[in-house]
PDB file of N, CA and C in Angstrom:
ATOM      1  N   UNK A   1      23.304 -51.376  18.566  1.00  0.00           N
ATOM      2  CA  UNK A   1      22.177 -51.390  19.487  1.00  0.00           C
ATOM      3  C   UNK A   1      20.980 -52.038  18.817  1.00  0.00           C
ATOM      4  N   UNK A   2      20.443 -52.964  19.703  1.00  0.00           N
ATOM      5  CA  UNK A   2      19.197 -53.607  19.226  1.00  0.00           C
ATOM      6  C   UNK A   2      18.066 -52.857  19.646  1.00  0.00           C
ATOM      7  N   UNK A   3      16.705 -53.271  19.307  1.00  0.00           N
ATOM      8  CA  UNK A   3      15.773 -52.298  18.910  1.00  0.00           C
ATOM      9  C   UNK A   3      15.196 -52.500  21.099  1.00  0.00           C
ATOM     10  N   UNK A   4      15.638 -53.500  21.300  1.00  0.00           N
ATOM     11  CA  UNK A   4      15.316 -53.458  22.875  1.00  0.00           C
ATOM     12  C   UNK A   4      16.446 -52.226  23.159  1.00  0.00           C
ATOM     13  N   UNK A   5      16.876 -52.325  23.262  1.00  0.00           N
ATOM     14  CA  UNK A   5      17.998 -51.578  24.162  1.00  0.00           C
ATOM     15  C   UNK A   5      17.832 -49.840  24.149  1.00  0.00           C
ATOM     16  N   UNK A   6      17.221 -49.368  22.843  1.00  0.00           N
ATOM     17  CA  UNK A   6      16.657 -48.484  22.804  1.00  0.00           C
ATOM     18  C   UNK A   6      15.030 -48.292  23.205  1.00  0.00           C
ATOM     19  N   UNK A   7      13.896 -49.201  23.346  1.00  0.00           N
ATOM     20  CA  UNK A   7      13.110 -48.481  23.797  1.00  0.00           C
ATOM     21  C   UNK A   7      13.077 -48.139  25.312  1.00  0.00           C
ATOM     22  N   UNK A   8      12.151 -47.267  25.576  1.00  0.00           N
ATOM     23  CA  UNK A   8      12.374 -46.554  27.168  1.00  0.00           C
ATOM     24  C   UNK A   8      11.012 -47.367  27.923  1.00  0.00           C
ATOM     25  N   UNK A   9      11.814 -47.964  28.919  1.00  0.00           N
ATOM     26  CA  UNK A   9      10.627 -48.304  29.906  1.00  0.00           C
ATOM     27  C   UNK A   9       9.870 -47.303  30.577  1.00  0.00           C
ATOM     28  N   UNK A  10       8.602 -47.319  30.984  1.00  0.00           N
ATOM     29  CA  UNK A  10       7.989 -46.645  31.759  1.00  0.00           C
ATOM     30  C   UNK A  10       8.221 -46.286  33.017  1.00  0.00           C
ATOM     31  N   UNK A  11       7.875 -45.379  33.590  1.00  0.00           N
ATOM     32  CA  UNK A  11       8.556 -44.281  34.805  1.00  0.00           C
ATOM     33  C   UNK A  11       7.924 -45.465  36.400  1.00  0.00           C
ATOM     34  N   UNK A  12       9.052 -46.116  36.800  1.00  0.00           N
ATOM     35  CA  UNK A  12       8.580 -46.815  37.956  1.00  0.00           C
ATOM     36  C   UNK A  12       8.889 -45.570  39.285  1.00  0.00           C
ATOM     37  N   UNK A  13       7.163 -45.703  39.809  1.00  0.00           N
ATOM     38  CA  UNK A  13       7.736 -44.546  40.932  1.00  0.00           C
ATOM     39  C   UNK A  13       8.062 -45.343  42.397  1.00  0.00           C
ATOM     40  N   UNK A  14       8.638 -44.844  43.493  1.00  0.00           N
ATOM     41  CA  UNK A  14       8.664 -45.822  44.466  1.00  0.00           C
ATOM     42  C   UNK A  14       7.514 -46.734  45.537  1.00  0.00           C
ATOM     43  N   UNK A  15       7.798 -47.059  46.054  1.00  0.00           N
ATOM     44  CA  UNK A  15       6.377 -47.700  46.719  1.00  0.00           C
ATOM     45  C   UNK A  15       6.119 -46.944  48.031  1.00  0.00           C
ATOM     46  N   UNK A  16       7.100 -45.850  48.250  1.00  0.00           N
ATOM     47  CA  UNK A  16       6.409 -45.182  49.505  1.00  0.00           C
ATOM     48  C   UNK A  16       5.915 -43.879  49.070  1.00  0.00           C
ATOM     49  N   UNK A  17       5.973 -43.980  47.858  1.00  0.00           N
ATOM     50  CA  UNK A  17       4.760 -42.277  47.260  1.00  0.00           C
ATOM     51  C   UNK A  17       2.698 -43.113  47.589  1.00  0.00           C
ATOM     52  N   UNK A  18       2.727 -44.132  47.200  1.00  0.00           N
ATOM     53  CA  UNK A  18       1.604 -44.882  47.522  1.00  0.00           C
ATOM     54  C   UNK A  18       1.456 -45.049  49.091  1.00  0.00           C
ATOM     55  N   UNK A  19       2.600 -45.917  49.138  1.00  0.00           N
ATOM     56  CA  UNK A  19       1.696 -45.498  51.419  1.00  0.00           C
ATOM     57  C   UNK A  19       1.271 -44.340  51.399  1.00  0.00           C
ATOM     58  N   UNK A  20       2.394 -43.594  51.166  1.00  0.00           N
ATOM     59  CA  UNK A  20       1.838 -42.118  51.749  1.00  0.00           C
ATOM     60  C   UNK A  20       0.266 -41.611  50.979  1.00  0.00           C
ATOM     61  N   UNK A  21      -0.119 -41.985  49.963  1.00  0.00           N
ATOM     62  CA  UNK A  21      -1.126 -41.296  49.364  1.00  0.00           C
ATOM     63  C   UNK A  21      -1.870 -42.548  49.909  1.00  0.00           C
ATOM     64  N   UNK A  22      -2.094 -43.403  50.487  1.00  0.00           N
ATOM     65  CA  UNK A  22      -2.808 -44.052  51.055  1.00  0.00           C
ATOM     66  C   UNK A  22      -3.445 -43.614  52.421  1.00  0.00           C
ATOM     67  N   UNK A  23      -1.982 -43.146  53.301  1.00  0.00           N
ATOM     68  CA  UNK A  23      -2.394 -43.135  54.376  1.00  0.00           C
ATOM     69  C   UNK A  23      -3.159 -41.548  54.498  1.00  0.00           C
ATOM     70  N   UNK A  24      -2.470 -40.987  53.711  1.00  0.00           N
ATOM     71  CA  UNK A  24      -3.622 -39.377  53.180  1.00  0.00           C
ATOM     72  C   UNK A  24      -4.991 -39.588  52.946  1.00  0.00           C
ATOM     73  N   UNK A  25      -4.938 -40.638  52.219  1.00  0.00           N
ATOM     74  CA  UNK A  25      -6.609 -40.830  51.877  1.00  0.00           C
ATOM     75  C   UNK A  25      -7.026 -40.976  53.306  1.00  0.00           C
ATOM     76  N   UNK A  26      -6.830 -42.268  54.037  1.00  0.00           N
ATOM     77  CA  UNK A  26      -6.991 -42.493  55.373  1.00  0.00           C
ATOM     78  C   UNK A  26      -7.334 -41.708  55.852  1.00  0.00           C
ATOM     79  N   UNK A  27      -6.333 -40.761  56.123  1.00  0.00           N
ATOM     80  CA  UNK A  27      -6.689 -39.689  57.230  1.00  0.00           C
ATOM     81  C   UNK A  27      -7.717 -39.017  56.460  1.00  0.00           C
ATOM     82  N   UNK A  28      -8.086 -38.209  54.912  1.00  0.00           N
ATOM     83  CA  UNK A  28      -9.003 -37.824  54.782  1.00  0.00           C
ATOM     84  C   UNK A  28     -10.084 -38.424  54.998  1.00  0.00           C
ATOM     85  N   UNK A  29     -10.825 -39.195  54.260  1.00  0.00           N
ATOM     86  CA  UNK A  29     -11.771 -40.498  54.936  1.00  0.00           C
ATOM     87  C   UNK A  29     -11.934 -39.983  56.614  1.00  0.00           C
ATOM     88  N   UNK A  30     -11.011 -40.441  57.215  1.00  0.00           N
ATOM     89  CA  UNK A  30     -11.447 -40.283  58.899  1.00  0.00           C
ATOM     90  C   UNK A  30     -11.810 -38.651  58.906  1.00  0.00           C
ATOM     91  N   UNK A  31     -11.193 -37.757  58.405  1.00  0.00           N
ATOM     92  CA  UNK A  31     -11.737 -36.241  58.743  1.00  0.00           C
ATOM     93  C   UNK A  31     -13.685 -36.156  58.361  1.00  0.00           C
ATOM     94  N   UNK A  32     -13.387 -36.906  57.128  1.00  0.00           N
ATOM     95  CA  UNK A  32     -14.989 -36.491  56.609  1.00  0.00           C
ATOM     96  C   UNK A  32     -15.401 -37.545  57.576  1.00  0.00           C
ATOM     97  N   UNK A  33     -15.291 -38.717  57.877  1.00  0.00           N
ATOM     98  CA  UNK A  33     -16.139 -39.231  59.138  1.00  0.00           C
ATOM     99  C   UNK A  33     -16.342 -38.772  60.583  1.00  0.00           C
ATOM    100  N   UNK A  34     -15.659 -37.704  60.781  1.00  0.00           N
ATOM    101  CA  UNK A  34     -15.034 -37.243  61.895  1.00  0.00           C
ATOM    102  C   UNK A  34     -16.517 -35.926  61.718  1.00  0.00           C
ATOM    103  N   UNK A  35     -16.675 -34.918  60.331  1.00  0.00           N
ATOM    104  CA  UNK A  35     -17.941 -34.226  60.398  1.00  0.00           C
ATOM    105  C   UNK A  35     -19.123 -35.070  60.716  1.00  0.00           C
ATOM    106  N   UNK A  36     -19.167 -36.489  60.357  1.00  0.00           N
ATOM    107  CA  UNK A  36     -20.805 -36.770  60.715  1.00  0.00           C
ATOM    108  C   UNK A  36     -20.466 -36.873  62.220  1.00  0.00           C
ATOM    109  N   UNK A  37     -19.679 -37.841  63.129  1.00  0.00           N
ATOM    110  CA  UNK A  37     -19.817 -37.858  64.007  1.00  0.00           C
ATOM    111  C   UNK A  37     -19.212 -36.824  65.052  1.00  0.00           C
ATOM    112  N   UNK A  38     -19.057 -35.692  64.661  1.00  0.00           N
ATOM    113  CA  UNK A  38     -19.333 -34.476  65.533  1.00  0.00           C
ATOM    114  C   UNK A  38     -20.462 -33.590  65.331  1.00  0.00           C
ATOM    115  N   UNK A  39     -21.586 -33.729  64.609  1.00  0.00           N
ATOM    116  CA  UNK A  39     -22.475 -33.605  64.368  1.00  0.00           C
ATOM    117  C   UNK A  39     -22.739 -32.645  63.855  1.00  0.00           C
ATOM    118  N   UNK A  40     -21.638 -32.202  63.151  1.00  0.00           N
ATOM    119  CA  UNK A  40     -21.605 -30.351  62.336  1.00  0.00           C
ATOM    120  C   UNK A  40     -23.004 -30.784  61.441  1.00  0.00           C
ATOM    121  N   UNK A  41     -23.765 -29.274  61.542  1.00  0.00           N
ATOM    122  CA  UNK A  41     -24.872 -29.605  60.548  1.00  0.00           C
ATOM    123  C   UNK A  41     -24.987 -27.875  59.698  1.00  0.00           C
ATOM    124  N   UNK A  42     -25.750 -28.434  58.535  1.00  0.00           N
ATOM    125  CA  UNK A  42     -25.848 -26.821  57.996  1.00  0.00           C
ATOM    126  C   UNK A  42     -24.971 -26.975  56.755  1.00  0.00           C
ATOM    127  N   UNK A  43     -25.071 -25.747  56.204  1.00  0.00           N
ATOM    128  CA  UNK A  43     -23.820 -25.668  55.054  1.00  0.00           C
ATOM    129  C   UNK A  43     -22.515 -26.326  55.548  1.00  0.00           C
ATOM    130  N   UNK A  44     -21.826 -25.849  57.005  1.00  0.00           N
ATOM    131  CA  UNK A  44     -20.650 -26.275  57.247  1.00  0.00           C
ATOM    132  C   UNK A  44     -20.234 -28.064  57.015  1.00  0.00           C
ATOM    133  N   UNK A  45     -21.757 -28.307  57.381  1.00  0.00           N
ATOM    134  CA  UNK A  45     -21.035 -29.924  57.215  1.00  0.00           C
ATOM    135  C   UNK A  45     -21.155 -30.188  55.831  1.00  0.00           C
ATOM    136  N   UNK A  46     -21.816 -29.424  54.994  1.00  0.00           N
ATOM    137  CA  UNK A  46     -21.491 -30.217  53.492  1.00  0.00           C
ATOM    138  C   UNK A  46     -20.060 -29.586  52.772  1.00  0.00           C
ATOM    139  N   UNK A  47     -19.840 -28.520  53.479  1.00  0.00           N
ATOM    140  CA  UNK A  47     -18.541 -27.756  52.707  1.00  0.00           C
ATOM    141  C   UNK A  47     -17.915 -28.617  53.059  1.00  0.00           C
ATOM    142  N   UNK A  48     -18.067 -29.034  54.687  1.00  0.00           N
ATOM    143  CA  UNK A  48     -16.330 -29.786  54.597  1.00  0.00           C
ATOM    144  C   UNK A  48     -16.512 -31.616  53.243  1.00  0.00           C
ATOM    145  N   UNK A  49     -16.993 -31.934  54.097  1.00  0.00           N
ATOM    146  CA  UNK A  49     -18.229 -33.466  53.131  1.00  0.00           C
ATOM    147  C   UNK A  49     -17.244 -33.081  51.744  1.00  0.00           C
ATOM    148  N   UNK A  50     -17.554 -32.019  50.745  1.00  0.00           N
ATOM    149  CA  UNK A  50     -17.166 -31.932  49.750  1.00  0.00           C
ATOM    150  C   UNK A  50     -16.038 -31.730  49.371  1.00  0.00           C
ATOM    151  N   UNK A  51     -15.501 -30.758  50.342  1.00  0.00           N
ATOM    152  CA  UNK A  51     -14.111 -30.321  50.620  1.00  0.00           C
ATOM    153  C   UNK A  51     -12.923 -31.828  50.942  1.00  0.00           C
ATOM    154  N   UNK A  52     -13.625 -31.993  51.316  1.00  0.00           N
ATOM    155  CA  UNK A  52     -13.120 -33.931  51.880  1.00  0.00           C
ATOM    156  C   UNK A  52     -12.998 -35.006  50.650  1.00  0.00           C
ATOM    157  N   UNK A  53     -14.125 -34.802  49.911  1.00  0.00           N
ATOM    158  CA  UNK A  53     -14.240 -35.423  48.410  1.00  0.00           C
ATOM    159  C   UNK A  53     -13.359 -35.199  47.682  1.00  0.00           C
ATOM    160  N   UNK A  54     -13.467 -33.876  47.349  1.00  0.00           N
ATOM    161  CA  UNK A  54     -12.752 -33.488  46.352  1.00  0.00           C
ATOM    162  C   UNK A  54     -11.535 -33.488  46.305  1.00  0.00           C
ATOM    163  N   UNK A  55     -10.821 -33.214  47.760  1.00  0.00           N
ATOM    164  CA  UNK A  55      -9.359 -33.745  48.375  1.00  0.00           C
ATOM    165  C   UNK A  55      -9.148 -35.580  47.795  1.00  0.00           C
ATOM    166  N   UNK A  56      -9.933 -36.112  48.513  1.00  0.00           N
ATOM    167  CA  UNK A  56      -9.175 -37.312  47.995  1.00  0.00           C
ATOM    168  C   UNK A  56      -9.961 -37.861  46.631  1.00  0.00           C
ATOM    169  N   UNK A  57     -10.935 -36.990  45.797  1.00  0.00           N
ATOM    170  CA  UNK A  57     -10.922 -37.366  44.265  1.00  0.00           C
ATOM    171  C   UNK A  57      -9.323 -36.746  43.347  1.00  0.00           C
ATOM    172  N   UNK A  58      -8.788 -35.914  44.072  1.00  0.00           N
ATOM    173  CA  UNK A  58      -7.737 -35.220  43.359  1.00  0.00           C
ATOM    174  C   UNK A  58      -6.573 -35.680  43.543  1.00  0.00           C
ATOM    175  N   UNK A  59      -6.535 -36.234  45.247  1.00  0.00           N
ATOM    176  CA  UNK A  59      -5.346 -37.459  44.933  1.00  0.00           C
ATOM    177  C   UNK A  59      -4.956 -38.612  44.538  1.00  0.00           C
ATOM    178  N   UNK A  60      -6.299 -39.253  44.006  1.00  0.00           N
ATOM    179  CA  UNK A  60      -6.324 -40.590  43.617  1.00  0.00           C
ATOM    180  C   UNK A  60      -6.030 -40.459  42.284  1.00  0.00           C
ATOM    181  N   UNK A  61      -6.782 -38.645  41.736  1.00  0.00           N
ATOM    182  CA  UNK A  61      -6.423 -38.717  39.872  1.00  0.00           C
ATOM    183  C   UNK A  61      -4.597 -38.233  39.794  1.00  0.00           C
ATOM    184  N   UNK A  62      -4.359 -37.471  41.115  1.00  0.00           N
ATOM    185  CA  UNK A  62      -2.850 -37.817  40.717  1.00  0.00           C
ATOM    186  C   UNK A  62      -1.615 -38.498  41.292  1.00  0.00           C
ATOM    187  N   UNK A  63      -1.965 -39.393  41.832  1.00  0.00           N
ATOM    188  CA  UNK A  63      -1.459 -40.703  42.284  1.00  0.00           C
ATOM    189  C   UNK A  63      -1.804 -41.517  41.705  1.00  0.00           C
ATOM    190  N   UNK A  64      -2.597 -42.208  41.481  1.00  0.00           N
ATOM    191  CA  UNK A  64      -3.081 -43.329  41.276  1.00  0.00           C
ATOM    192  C   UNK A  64      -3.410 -43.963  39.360  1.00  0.00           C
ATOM    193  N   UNK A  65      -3.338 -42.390  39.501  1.00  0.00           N
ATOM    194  CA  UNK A  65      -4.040 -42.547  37.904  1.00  0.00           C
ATOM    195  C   UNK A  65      -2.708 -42.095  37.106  1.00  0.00           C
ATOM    196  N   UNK A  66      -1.594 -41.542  37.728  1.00  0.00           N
ATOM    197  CA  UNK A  66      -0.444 -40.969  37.304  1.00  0.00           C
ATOM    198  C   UNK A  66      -0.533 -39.775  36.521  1.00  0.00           C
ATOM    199  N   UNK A  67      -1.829 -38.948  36.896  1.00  0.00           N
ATOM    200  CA  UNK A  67      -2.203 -37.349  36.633  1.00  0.00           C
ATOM    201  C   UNK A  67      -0.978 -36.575  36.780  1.00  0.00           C
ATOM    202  N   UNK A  68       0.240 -36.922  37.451  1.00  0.00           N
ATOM    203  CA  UNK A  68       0.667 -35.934  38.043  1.00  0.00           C
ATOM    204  C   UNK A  68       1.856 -35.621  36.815  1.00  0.00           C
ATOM    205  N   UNK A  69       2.057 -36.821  36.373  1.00  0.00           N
ATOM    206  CA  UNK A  69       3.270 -36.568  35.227  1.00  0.00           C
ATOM    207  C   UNK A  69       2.445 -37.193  34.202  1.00  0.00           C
ATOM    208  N   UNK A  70       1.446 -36.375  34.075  1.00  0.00           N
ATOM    209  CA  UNK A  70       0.896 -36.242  32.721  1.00  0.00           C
ATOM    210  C   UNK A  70       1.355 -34.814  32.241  1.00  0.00           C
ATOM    211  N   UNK A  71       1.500 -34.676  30.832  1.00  0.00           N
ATOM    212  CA  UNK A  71       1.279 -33.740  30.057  1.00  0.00           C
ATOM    213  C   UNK A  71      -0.165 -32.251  30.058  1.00  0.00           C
ATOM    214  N   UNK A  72       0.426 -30.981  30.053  1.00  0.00           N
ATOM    215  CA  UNK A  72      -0.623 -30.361  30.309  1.00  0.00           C
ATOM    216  C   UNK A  72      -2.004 -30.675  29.103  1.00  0.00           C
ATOM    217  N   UNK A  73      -1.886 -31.027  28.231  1.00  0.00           N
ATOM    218  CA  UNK A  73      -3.348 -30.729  27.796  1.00  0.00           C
ATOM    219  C   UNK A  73      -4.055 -32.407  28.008  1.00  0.00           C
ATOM    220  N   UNK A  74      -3.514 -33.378  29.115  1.00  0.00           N
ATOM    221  CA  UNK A  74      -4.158 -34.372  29.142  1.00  0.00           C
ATOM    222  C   UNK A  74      -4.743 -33.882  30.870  1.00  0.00           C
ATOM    223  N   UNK A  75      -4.412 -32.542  31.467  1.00  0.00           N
ATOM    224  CA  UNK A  75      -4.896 -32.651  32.332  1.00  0.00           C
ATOM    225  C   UNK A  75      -5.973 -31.622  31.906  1.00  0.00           C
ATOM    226  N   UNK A  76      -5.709 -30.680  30.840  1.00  0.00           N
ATOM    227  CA  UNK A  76      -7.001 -29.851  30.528  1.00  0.00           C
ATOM    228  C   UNK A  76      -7.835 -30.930  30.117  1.00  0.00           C
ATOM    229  N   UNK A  77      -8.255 -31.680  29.434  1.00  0.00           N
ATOM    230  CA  UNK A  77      -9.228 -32.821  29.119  1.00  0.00           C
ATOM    231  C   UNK A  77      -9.464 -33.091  30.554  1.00  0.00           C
ATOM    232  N   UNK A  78      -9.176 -33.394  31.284  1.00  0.00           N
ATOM    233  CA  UNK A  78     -10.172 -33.672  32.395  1.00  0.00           C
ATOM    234  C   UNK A  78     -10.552 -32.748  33.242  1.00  0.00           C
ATOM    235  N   UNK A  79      -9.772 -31.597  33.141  1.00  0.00           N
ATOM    236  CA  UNK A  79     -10.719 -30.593  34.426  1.00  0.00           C
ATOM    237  C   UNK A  79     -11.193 -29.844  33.389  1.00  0.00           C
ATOM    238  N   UNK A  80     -11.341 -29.136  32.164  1.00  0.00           N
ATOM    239  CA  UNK A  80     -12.235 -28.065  32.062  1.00  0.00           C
ATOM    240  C   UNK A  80     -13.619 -28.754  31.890  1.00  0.00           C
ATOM    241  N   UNK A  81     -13.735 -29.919  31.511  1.00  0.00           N
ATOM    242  CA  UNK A  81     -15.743 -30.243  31.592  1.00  0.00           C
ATOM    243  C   UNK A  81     -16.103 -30.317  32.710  1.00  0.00           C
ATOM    244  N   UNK A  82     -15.622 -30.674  34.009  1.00  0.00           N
ATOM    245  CA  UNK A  82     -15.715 -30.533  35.015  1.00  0.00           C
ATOM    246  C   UNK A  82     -16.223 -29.092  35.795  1.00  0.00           C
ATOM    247  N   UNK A  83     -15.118 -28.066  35.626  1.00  0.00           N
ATOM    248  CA  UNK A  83     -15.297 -26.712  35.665  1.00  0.00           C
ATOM    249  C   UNK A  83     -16.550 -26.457  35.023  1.00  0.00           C
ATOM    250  N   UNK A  84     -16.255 -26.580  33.783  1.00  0.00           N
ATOM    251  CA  UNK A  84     -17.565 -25.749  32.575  1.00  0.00           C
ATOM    252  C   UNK A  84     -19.437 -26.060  33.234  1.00  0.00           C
ATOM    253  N   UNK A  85     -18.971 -27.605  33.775  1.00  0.00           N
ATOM    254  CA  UNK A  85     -20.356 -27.807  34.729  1.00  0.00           C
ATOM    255  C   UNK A  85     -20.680 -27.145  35.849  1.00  0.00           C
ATOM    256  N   UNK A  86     -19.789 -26.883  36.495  1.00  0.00           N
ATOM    257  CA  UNK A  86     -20.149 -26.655  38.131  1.00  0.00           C
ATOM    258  C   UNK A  86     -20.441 -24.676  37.459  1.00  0.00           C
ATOM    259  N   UNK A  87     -19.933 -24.246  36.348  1.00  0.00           N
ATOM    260  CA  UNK A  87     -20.213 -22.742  36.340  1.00  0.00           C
ATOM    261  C   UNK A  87     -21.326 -22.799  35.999  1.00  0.00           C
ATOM    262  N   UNK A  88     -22.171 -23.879  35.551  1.00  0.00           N
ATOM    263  CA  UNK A  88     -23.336 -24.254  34.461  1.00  0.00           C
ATOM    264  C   UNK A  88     -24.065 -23.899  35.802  1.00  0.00           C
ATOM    265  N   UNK A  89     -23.708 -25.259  36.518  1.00  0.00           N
ATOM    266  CA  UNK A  89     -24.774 -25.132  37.569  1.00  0.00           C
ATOM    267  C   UNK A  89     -25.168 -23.558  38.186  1.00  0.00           C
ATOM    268  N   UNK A  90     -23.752 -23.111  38.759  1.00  0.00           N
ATOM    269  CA  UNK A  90     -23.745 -21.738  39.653  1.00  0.00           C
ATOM    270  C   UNK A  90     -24.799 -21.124  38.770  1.00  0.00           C
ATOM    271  N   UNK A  91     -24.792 -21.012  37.376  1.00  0.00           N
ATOM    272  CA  UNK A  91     -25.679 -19.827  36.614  1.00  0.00           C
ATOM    273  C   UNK A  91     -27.185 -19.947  36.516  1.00  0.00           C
ATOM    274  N   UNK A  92     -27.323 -21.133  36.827  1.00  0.00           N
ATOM    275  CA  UNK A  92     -28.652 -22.272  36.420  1.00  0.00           C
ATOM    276  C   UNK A  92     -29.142 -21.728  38.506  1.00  0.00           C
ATOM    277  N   UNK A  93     -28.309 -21.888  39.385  1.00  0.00           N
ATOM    278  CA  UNK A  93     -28.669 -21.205  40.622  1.00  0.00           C
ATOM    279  C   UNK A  93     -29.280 -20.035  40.943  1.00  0.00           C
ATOM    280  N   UNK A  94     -28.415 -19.461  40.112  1.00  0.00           N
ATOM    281  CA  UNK A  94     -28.217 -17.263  40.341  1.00  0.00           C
ATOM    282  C   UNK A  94     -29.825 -17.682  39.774  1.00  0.00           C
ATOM    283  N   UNK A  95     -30.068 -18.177  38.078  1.00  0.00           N
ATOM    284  CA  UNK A  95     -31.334 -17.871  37.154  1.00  0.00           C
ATOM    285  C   UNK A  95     -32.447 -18.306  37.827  1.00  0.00           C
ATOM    286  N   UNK A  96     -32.308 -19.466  39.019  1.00  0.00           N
ATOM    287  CA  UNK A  96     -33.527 -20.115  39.717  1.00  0.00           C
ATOM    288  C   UNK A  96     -33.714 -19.230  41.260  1.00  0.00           C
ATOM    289  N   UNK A  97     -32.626 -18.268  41.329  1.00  0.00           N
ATOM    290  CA  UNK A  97     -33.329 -17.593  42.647  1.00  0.00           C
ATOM    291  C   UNK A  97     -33.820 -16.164  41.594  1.00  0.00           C
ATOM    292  N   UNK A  98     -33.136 -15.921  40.873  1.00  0.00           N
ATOM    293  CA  UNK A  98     -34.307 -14.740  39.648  1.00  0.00           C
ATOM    294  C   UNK A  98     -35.833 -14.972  39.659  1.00  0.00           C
ATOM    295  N   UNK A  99     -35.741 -16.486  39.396  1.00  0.00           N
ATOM    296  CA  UNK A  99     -37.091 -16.757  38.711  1.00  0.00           C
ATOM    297  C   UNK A  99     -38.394 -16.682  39.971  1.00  0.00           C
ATOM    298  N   UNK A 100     -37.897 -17.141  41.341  1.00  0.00           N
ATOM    299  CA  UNK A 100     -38.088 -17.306  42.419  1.00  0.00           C
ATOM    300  C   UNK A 100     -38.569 -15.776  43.058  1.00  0.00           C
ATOM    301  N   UNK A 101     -37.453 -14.950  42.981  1.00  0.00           N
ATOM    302  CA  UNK A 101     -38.018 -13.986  43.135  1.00  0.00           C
ATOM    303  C   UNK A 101     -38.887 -13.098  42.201  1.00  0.00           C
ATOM    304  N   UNK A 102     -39.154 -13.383  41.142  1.00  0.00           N
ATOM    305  CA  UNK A 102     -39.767 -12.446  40.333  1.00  0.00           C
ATOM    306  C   UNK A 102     -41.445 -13.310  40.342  1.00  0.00           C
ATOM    307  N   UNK A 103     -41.292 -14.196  40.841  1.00  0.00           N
ATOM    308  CA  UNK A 103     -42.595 -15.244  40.505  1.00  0.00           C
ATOM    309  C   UNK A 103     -43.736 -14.985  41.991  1.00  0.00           C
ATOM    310  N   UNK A 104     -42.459 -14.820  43.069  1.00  0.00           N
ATOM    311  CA  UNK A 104     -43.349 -14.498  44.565  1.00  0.00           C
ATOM    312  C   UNK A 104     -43.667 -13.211  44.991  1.00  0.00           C
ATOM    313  N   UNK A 105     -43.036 -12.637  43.918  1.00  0.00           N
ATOM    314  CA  UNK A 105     -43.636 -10.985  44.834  1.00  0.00           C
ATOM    315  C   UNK A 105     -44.495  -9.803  43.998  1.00  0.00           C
TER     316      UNK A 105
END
Protein backbone atom coordinates (compact mmCIF):
# COMPACT_ATOMS: atom_id res chain seq x y z
CA UNK A 1 0.00 0.00 0.00
CA UNK A 2 1.08 3.41 -1.02
CA UNK A 3 0.95 6.30 1.26
CA UNK A 4 -2.32 7.51 -1.01
CA UNK A 5 -4.24 4.59 -0.55
CA UNK A 6 -4.07 4.89 3.07
CA UNK A 7 -4.95 8.40 3.77
CA UNK A 8 -8.78 8.98 4.55
CA UNK A 9 -10.68 11.44 2.55
CA UNK A 10 -12.97 13.74 4.17
CA UNK A 11 -16.68 12.92 5.07
CA UNK A 12 -18.70 13.94 1.72
CA UNK A 13 -22.28 14.49 2.97
CA UNK A 14 -25.12 14.36 0.35
CA UNK A 15 -26.52 17.31 -1.43
CA UNK A 16 -30.02 16.94 -0.15
CA UNK A 17 -28.96 17.47 3.70
CA UNK A 18 -28.22 21.22 2.20
CA UNK A 19 -31.63 21.75 0.29
CA UNK A 20 -33.17 20.75 3.15
CA UNK A 21 -31.20 23.09 5.57
CA UNK A 22 -31.76 25.63 3.02
CA UNK A 23 -35.19 25.38 2.58
CA UNK A 24 -35.42 25.41 6.70
CA UNK A 25 -33.64 28.50 6.72
CA UNK A 26 -36.29 29.72 4.15
CA UNK A 27 -39.05 28.90 5.93
CA UNK A 28 -37.41 30.32 9.11
CA UNK A 29 -36.55 33.71 7.48
CA UNK A 30 -40.32 33.80 6.21
CA UNK A 31 -41.64 32.98 9.96
CA UNK A 32 -39.52 35.91 11.42
CA UNK A 33 -40.87 38.04 8.44
CA UNK A 34 -44.17 36.77 8.95
CA UNK A 35 -43.83 38.57 13.00
CA UNK A 36 -43.17 42.02 11.46
CA UNK A 37 -45.86 41.76 9.07
CA UNK A 38 -48.51 40.57 11.43
CA UNK A 39 -47.70 43.20 13.52
CA UNK A 40 -46.99 41.26 16.87
CA UNK A 41 -45.56 43.98 19.10
CA UNK A 42 -44.17 43.87 22.75
CA UNK A 43 -41.87 41.28 24.19
CA UNK A 44 -43.74 38.66 21.97
CA UNK A 45 -42.38 40.00 18.84
CA UNK A 46 -38.80 40.08 19.99
CA UNK A 47 -39.00 36.51 21.59
CA UNK A 48 -40.05 35.16 18.49
CA UNK A 49 -37.33 37.79 16.26
CA UNK A 50 -34.75 35.97 18.48
CA UNK A 51 -36.18 32.72 18.73
CA UNK A 52 -36.06 32.88 14.78
CA UNK A 53 -32.27 33.95 14.97
CA UNK A 54 -31.07 31.76 16.96
CA UNK A 55 -32.91 28.82 15.05
CA UNK A 56 -31.27 29.56 11.94
CA UNK A 57 -27.75 30.81 13.68
CA UNK A 58 -27.72 27.08 14.98
CA UNK A 59 -28.41 25.58 11.74
CA UNK A 60 -26.04 27.19 9.69
CA UNK A 61 -23.22 26.35 12.67
CA UNK A 62 -24.38 22.79 12.14
CA UNK A 63 -24.81 22.42 8.62
CA UNK A 64 -22.90 24.55 7.10
CA UNK A 65 -20.03 24.87 9.23
CA UNK A 66 -20.09 20.93 9.80
CA UNK A 67 -20.75 21.57 13.77
CA UNK A 68 -22.62 18.61 13.71
CA UNK A 69 -19.80 15.96 13.35
CA UNK A 70 -17.55 17.85 15.20
CA UNK A 71 -15.97 16.50 18.23
CA UNK A 72 -17.41 17.45 21.72
CA UNK A 73 -14.90 19.86 23.05
CA UNK A 74 -14.82 21.76 19.57
CA UNK A 75 -18.41 22.38 20.23
CA UNK A 76 -17.72 23.44 23.96
CA UNK A 77 -15.30 26.20 22.44
CA UNK A 78 -18.03 27.71 20.83
CA UNK A 79 -21.03 27.65 23.05
CA UNK A 80 -19.72 28.14 26.56
CA UNK A 81 -18.45 32.03 25.80
CA UNK A 82 -21.54 32.48 24.35
CA UNK A 83 -23.53 31.13 27.42
CA UNK A 84 -20.97 32.68 30.00
CA UNK A 85 -22.20 36.15 28.24
CA UNK A 86 -25.79 36.05 28.04
CA UNK A 87 -25.54 34.85 32.17
CA UNK A 88 -23.20 38.02 32.37
CA UNK A 89 -25.76 40.00 30.94
CA UNK A 90 -28.94 38.35 32.96
CA UNK A 91 -26.78 39.33 36.27
CA UNK A 92 -25.67 42.81 35.02
CA UNK A 93 -29.98 43.03 34.54
CA UNK A 94 -31.15 41.51 38.03
CA UNK A 95 -27.92 44.28 39.48
CA UNK A 96 -29.46 47.28 37.24
CA UNK A 97 -33.11 46.76 38.43
CA UNK A 98 -31.34 46.58 42.29
CA UNK A 99 -29.70 49.67 41.63
CA UNK A 100 -32.94 51.20 40.15
CA UNK A 101 -34.81 50.33 42.85
CA UNK A 102 -32.74 51.27 45.70
CA UNK A 103 -31.85 54.74 43.97
CA UNK A 104 -35.89 55.74 43.46
CA UNK A 105 -37.41 55.10 46.59
Amino acid sequence: MNSTQTHKVGQVHPISLYLKAWLLLFVLSACSYMVDYMQVQGYLRWALILMFMIMKAGLILAVFMHLKWERFAVKLLLFIPPIAILIFIMLMNIEAGHVFINRYS
